[in-house]
N, C-alpha and C. Protein backbone atom coordinates (compact mmCIF):
# COMPACT_ATOMS: atom_id res chain seq x y z
N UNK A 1 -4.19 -54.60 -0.46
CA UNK A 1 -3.03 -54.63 0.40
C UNK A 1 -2.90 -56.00 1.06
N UNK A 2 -4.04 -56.48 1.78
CA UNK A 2 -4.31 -58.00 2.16
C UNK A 2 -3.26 -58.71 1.46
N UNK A 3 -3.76 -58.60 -0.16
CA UNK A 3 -3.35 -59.66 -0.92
C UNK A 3 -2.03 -59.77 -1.04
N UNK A 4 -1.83 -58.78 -1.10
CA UNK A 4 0.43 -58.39 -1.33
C UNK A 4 0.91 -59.15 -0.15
N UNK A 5 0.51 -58.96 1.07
CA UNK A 5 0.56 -59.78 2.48
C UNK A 5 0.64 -61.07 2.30
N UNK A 6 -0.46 -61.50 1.97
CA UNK A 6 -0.61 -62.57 1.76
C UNK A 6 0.42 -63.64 0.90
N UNK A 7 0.27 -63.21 -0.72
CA UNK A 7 1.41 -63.46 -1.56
C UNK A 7 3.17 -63.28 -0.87
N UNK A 8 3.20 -62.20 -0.42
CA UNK A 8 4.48 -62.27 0.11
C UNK A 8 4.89 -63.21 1.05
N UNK A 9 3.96 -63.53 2.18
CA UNK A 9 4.29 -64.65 2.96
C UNK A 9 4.36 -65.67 2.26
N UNK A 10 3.25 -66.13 1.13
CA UNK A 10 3.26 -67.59 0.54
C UNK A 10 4.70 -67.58 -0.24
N UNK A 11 5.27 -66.80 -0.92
CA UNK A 11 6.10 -66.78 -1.88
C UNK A 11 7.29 -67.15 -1.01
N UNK A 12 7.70 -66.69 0.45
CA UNK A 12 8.26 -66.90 1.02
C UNK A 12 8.78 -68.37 1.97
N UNK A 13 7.64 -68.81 2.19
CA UNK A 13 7.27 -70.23 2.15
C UNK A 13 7.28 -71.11 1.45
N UNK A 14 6.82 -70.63 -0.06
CA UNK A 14 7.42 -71.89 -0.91
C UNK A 14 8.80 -72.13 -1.04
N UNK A 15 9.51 -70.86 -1.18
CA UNK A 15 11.01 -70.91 -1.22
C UNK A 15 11.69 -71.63 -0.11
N UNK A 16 11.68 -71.36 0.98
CA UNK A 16 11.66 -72.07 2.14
C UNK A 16 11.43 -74.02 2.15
N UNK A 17 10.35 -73.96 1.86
CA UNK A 17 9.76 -75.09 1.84
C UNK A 17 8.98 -75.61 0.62
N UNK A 18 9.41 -76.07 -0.35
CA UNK A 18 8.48 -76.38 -1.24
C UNK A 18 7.40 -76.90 -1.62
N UNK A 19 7.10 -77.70 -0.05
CA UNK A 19 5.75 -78.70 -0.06
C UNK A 19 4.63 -77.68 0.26
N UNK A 20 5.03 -76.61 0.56
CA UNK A 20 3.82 -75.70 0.70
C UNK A 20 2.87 -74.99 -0.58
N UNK A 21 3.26 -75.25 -1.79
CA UNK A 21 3.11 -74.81 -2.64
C UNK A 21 1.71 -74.91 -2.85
N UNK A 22 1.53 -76.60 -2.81
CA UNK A 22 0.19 -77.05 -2.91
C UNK A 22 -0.79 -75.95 -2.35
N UNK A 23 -0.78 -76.03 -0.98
CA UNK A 23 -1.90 -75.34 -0.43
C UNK A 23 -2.06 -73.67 -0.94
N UNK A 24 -0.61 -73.16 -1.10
CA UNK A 24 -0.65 -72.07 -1.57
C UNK A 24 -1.23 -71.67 -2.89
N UNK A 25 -0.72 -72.98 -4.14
CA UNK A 25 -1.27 -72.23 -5.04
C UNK A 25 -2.80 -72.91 -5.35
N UNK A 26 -3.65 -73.43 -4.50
CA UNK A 26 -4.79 -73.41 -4.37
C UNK A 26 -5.36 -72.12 -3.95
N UNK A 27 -5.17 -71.75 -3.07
CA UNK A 27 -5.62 -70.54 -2.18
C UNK A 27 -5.67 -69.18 -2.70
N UNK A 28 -4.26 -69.17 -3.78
CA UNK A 28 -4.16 -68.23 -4.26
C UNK A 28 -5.46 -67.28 -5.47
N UNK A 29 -6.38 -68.83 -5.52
CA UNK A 29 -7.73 -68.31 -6.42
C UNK A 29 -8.57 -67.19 -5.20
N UNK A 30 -8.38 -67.70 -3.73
CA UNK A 30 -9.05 -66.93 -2.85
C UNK A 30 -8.63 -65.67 -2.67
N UNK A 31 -7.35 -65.60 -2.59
CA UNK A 31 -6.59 -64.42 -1.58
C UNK A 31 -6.18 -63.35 -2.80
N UNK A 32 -6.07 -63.39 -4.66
CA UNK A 32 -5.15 -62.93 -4.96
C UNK A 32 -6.18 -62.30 -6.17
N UNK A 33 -6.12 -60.91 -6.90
CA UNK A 33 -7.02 -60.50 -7.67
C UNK A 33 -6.52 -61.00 -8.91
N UNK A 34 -5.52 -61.59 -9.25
CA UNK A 34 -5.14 -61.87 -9.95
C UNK A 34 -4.20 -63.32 -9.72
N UNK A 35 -5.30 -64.25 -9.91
CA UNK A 35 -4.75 -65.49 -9.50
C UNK A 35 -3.33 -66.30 -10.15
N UNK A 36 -3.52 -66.16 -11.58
CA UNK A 36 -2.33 -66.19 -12.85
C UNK A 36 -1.30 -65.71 -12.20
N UNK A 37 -1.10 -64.76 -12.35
CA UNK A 37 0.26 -63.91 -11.62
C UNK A 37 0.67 -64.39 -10.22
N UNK A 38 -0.29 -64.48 -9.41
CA UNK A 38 0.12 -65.07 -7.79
C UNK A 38 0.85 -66.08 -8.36
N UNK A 39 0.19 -67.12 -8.85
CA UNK A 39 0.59 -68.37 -8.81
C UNK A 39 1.87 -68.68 -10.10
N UNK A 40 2.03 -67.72 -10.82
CA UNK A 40 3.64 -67.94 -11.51
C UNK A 40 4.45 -67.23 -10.13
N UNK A 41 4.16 -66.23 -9.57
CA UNK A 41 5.32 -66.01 -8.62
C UNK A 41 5.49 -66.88 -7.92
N UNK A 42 4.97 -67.46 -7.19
CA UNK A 42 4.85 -68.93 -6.44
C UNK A 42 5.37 -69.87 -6.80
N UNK A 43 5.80 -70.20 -8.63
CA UNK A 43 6.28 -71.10 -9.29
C UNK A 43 7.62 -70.79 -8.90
N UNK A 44 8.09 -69.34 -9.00
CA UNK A 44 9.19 -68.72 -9.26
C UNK A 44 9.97 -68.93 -8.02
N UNK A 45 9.27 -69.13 -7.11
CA UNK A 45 9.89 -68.72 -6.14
C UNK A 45 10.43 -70.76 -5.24
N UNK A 46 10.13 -71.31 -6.53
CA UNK A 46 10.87 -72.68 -6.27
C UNK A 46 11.88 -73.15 -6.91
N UNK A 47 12.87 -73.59 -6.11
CA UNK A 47 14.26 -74.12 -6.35
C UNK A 47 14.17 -74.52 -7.38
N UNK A 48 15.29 -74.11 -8.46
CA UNK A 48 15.11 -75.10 -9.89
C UNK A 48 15.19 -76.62 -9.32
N UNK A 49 15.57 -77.26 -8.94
CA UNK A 49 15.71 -78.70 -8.64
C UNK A 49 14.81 -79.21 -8.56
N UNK A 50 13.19 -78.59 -8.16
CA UNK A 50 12.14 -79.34 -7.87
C UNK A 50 11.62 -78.87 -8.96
N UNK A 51 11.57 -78.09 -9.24
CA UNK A 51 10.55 -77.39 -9.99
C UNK A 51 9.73 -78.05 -11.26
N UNK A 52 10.42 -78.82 -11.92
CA UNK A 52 9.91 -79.94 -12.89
C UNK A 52 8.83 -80.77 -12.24
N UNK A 53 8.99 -81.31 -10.53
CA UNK A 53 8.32 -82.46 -9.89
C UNK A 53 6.53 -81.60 -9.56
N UNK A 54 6.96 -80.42 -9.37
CA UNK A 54 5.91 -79.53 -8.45
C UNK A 54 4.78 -79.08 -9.80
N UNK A 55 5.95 -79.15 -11.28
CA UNK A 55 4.78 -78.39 -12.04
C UNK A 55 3.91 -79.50 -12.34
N UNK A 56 4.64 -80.38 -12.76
CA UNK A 56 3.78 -81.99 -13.16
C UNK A 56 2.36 -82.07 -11.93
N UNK A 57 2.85 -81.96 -11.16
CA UNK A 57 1.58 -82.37 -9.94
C UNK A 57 0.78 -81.62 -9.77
N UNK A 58 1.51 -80.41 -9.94
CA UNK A 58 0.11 -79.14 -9.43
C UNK A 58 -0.74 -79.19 -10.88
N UNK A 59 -0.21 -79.27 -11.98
CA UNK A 59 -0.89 -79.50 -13.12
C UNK A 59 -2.09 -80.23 -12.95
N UNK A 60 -1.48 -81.53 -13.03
CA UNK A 60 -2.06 -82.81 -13.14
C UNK A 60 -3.25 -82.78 -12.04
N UNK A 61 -2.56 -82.83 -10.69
CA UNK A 61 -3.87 -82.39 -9.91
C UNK A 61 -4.71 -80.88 -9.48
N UNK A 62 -4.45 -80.20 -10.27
CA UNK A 62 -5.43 -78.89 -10.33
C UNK A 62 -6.42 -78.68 -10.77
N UNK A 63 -7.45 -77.80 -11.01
CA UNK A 63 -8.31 -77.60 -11.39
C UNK A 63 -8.01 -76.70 -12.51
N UNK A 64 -8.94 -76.55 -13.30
CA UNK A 64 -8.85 -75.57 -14.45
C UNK A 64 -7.84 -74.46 -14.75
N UNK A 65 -8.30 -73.61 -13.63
CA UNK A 65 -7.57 -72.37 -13.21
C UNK A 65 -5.72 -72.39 -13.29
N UNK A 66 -5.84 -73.29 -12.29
CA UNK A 66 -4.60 -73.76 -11.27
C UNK A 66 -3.58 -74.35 -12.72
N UNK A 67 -4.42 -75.34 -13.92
CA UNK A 67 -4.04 -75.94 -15.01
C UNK A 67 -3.01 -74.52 -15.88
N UNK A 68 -4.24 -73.48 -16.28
CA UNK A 68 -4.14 -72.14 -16.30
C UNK A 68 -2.70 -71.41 -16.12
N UNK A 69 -2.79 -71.62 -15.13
CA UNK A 69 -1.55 -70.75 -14.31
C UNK A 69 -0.43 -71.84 -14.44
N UNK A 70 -0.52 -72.77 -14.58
CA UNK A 70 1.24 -73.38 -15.15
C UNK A 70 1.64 -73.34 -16.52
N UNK A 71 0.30 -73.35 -17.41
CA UNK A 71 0.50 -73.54 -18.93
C UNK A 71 1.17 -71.63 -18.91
N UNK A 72 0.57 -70.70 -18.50
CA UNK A 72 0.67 -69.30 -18.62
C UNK A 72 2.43 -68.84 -17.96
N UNK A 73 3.10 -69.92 -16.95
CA UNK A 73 4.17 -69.66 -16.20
C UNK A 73 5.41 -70.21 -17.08
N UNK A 74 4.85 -70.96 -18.14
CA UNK A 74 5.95 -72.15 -17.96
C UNK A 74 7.11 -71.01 -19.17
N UNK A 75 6.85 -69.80 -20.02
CA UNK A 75 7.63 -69.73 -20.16
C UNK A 75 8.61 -68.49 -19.52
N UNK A 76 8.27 -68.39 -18.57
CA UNK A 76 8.93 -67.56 -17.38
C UNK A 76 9.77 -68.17 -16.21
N UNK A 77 10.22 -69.49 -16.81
CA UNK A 77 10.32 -70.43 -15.71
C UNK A 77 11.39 -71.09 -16.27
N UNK A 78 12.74 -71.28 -15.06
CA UNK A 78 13.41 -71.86 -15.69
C UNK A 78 13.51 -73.06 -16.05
N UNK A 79 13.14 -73.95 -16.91
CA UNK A 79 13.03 -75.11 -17.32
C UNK A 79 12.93 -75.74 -19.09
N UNK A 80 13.87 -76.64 -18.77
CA UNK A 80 13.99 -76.71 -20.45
C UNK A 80 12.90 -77.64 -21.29
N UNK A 81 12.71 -78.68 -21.58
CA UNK A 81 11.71 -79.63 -22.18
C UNK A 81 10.66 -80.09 -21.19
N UNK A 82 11.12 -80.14 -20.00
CA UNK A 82 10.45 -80.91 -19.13
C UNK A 82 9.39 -80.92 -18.89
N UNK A 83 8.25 -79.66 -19.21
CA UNK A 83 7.37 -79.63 -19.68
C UNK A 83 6.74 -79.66 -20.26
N UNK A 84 6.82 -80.07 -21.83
CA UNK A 84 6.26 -80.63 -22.70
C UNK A 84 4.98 -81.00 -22.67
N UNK A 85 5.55 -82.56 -22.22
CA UNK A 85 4.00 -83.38 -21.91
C UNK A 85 2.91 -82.54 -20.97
N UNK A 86 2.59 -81.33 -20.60
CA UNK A 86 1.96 -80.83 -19.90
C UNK A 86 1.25 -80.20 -21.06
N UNK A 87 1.82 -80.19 -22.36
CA UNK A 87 1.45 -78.83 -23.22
C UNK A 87 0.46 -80.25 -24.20
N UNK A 88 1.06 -80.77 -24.16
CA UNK A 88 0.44 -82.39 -24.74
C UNK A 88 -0.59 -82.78 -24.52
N UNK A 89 -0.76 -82.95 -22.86
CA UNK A 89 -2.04 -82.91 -22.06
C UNK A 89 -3.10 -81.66 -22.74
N UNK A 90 -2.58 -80.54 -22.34
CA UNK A 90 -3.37 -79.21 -22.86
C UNK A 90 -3.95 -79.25 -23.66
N UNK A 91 -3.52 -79.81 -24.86
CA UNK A 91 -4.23 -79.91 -26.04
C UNK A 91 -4.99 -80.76 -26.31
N UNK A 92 -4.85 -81.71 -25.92
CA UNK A 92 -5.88 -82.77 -25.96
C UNK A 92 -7.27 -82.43 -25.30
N UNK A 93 -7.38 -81.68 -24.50
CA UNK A 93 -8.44 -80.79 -24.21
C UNK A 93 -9.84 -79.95 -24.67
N UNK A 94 -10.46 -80.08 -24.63
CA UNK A 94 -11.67 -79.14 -24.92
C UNK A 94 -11.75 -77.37 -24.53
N UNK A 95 -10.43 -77.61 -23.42
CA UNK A 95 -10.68 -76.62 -22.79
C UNK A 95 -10.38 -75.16 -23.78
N UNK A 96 -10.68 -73.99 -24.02
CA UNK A 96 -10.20 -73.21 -25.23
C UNK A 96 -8.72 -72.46 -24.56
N UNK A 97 -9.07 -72.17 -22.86
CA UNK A 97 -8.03 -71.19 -22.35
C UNK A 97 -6.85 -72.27 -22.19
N UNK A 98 -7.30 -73.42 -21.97
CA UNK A 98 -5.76 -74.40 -21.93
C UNK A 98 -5.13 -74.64 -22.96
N UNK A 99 -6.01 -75.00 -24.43
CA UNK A 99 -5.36 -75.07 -25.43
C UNK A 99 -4.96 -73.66 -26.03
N UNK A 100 -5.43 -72.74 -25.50
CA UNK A 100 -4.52 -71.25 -26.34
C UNK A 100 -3.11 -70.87 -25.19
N UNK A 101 -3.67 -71.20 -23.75
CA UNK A 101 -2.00 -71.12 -22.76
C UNK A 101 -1.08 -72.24 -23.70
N UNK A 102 -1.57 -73.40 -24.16
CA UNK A 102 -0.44 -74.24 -24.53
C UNK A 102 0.29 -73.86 -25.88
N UNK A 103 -0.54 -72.83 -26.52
CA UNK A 103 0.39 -72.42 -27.85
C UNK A 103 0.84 -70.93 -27.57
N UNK A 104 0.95 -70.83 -26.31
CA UNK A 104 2.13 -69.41 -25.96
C UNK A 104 3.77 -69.76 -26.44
N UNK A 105 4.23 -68.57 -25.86
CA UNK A 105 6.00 -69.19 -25.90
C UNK A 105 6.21 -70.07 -25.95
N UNK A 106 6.22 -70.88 -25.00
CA UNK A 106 6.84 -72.27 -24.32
C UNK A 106 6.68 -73.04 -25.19
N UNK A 107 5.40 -72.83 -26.92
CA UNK A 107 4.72 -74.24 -27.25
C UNK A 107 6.06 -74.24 -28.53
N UNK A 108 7.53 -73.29 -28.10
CA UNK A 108 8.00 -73.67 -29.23
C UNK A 108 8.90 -74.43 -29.23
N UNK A 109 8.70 -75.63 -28.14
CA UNK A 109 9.25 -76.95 -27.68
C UNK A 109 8.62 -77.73 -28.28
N UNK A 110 7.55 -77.35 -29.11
CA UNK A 110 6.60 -78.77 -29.57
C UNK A 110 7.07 -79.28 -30.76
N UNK A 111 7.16 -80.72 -30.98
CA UNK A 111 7.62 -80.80 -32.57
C UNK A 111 6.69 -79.80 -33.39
N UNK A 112 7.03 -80.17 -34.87
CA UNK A 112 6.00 -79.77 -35.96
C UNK A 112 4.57 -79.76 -35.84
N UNK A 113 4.98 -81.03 -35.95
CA UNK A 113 3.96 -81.90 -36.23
C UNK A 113 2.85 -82.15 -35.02
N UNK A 114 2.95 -81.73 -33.66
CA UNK A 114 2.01 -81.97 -32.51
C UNK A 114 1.82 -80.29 -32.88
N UNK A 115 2.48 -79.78 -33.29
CA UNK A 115 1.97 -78.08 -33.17
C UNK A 115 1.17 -77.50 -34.67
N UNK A 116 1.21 -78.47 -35.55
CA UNK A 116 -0.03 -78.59 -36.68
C UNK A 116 -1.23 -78.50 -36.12
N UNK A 117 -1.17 -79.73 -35.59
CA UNK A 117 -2.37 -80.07 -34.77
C UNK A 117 -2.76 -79.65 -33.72
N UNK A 118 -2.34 -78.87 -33.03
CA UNK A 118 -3.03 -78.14 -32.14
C UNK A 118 -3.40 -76.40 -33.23
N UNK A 119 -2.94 -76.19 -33.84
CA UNK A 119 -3.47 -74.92 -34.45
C UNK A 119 -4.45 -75.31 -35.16
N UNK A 120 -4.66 -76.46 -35.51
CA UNK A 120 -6.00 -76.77 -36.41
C UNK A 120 -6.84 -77.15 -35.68
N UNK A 121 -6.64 -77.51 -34.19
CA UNK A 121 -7.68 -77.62 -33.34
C UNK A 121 -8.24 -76.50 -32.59
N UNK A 122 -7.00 -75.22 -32.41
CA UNK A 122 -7.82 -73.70 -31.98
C UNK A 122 -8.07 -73.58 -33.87
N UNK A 123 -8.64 -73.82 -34.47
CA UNK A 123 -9.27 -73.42 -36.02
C UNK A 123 -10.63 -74.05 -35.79
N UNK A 124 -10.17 -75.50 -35.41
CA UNK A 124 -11.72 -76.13 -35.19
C UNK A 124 -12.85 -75.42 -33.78
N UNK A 125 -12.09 -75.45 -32.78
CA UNK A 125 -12.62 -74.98 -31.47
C UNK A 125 -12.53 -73.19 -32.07
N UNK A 126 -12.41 -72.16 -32.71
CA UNK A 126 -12.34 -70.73 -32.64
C UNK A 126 -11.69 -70.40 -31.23
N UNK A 127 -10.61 -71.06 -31.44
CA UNK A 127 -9.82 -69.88 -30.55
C UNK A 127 -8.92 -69.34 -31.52
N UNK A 128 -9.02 -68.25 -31.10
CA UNK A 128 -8.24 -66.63 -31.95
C UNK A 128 -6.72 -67.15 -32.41
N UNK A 129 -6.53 -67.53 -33.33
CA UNK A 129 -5.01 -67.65 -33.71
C UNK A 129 -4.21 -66.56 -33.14
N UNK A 130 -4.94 -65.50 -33.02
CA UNK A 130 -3.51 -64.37 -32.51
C UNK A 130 -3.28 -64.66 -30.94
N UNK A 131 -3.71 -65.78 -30.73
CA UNK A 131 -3.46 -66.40 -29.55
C UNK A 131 -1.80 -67.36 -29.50
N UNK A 132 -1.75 -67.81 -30.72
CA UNK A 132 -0.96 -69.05 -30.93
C UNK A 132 0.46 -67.90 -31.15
N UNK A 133 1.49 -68.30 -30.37
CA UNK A 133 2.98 -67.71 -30.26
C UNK A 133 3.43 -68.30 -31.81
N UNK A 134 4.42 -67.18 -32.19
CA UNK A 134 5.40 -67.92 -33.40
C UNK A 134 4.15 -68.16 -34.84
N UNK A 135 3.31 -67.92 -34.94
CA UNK A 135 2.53 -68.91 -35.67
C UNK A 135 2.89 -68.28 -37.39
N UNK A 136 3.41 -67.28 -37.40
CA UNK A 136 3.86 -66.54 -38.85
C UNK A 136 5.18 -67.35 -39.42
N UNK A 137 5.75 -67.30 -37.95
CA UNK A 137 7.68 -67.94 -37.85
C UNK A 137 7.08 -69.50 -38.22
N UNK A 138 6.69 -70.65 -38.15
CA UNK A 138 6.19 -71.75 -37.70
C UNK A 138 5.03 -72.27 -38.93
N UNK A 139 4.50 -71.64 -39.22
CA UNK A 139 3.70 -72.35 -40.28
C UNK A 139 4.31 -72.81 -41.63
N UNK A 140 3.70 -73.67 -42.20
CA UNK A 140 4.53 -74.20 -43.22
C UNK A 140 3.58 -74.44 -44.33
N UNK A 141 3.92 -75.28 -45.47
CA UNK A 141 2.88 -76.22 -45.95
C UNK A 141 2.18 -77.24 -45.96
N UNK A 142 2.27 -77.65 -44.93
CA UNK A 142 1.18 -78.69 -44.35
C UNK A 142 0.76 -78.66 -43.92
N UNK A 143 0.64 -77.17 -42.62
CA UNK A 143 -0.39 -76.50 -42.14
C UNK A 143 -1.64 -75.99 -42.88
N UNK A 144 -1.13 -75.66 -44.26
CA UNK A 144 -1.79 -74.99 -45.10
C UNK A 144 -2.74 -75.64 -46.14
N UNK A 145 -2.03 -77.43 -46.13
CA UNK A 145 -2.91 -78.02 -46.63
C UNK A 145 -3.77 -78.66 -45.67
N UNK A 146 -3.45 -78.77 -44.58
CA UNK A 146 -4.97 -79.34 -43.84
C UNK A 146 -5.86 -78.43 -42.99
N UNK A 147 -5.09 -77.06 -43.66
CA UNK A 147 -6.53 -76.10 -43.04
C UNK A 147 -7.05 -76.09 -44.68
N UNK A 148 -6.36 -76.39 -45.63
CA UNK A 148 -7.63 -76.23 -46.83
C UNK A 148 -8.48 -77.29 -47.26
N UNK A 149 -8.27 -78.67 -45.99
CA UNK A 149 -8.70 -79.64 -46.23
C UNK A 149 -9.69 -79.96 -45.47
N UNK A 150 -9.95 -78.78 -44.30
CA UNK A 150 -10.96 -78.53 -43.54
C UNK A 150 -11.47 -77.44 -43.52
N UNK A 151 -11.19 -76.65 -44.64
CA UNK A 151 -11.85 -75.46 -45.66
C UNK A 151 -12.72 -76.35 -46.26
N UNK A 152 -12.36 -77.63 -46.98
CA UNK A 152 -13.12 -78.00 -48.13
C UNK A 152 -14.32 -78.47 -47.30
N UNK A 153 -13.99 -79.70 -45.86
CA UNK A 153 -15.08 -80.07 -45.19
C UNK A 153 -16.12 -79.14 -45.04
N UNK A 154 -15.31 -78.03 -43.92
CA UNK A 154 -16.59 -76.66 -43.64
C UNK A 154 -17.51 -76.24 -44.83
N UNK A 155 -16.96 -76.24 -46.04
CA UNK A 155 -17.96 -75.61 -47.33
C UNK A 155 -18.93 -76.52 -47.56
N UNK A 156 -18.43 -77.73 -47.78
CA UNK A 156 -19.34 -78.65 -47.44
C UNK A 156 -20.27 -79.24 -46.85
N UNK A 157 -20.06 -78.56 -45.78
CA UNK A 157 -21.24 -78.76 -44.61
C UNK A 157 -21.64 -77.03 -44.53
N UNK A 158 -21.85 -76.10 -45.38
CA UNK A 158 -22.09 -74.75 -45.63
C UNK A 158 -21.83 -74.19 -44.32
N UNK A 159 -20.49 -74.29 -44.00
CA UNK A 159 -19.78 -73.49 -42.75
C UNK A 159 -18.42 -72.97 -43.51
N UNK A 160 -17.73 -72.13 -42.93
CA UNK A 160 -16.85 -71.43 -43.13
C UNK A 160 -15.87 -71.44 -42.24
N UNK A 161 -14.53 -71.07 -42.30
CA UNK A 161 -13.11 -71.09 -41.58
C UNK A 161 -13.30 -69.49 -41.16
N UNK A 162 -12.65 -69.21 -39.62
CA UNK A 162 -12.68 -68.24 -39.42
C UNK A 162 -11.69 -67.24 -40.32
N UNK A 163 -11.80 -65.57 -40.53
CA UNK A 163 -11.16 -64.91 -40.84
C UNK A 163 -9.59 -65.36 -40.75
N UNK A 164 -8.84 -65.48 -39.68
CA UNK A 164 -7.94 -65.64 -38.93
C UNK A 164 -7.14 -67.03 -39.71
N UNK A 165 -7.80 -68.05 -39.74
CA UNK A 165 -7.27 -68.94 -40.62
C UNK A 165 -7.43 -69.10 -41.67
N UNK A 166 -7.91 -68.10 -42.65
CA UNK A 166 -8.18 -68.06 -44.20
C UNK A 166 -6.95 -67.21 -44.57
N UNK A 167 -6.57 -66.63 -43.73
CA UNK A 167 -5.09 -65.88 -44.29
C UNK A 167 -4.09 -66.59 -44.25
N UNK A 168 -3.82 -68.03 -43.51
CA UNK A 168 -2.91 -68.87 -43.37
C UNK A 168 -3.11 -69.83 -44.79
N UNK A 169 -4.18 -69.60 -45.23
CA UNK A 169 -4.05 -70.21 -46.49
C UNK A 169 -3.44 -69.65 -48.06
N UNK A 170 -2.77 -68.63 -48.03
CA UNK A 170 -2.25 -67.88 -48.39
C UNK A 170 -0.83 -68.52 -48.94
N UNK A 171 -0.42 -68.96 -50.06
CA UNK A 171 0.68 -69.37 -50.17
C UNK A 171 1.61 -69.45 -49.60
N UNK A 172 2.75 -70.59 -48.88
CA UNK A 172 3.87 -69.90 -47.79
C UNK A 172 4.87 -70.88 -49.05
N UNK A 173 5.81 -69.62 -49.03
CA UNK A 173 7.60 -69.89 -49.55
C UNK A 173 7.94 -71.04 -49.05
């Protein structure tokens, strides 16, 4: 009950005031059982006009989590490209939960060609393709030749491609 309290005042405050966000959606790891969710309502509850300036920063300067919760918001949010480069950042990452938030919905702003490469990097890192949005709609043949071109590496080094990406090797029309 706390927490609903809590959230409701912050949500109210950001709308109000948008510079409050910061502190809020820090806090929100403390106050909220479900930090993800606090902190997209919190997104939500800012003026489209800023909302591009606030995601960049809280991103950029957040922690993991906080990273988390914008990659997980952004496609509930009204905003068109402007986030991109956030999904860009994501991937370049080690992180597994940032690079699988960055191939949700939203990642179907990414060219082709940056979204090759991030599915062959949740292939390299094992994160679960049934993670990656669109990925049936979206794959092509050149996806297909450089997961069989890091089929050939893995055999080679007597490793194997997960389940998950051995079916993408599967002829595509």
């Amino acid at each position: 009950m706390e927490q609903n309290v809590w959230l409701t005042d912050a949500v109210g405050r950001v709308s109000t005031d948008p510079s409050t966000i910061v502190r809020a959606f820090a806090s929100a790891g403390r106050h909220c059982d479900d930090p993800v969710a606090a902190r997209t309502r919190l997104l939500l509850a800012l003026p489209a006009e800023v909302l591009p300036h606030w995601l960049d920063d809280l991103y950029r300067h957040g922690d993991a989590g906080e990273k988390l919760a914008v990659l997980t918001a952004l496609p509930e949010l009204p905003i068109g490209d402007e986030a991109v480069p956030l999904l860009h950042d994501a991937i370049r990452t080690n992180d597994t939960r940032l690079l699988a938030a960055a191939l949700g919905p939203y990642a179907r702003r990414l060219d082709q060609h940056a979204w090759r490469h991030a599915v062959l990097k949740c292939v390299f890192l094992a994160v679960p393709l049934n993670e990656v949005a669109d990925l049936d709609d979206r794959a092509d043949r050149e996806l297909t030749a450089m997961l069989a071109a890091l089929r050939a590496e893995r055999e080679a080094a007597g490793r194997r491609l997960p389940p998950d990406a051995l079916r993408l090797l599967d002829p595509i029309p």
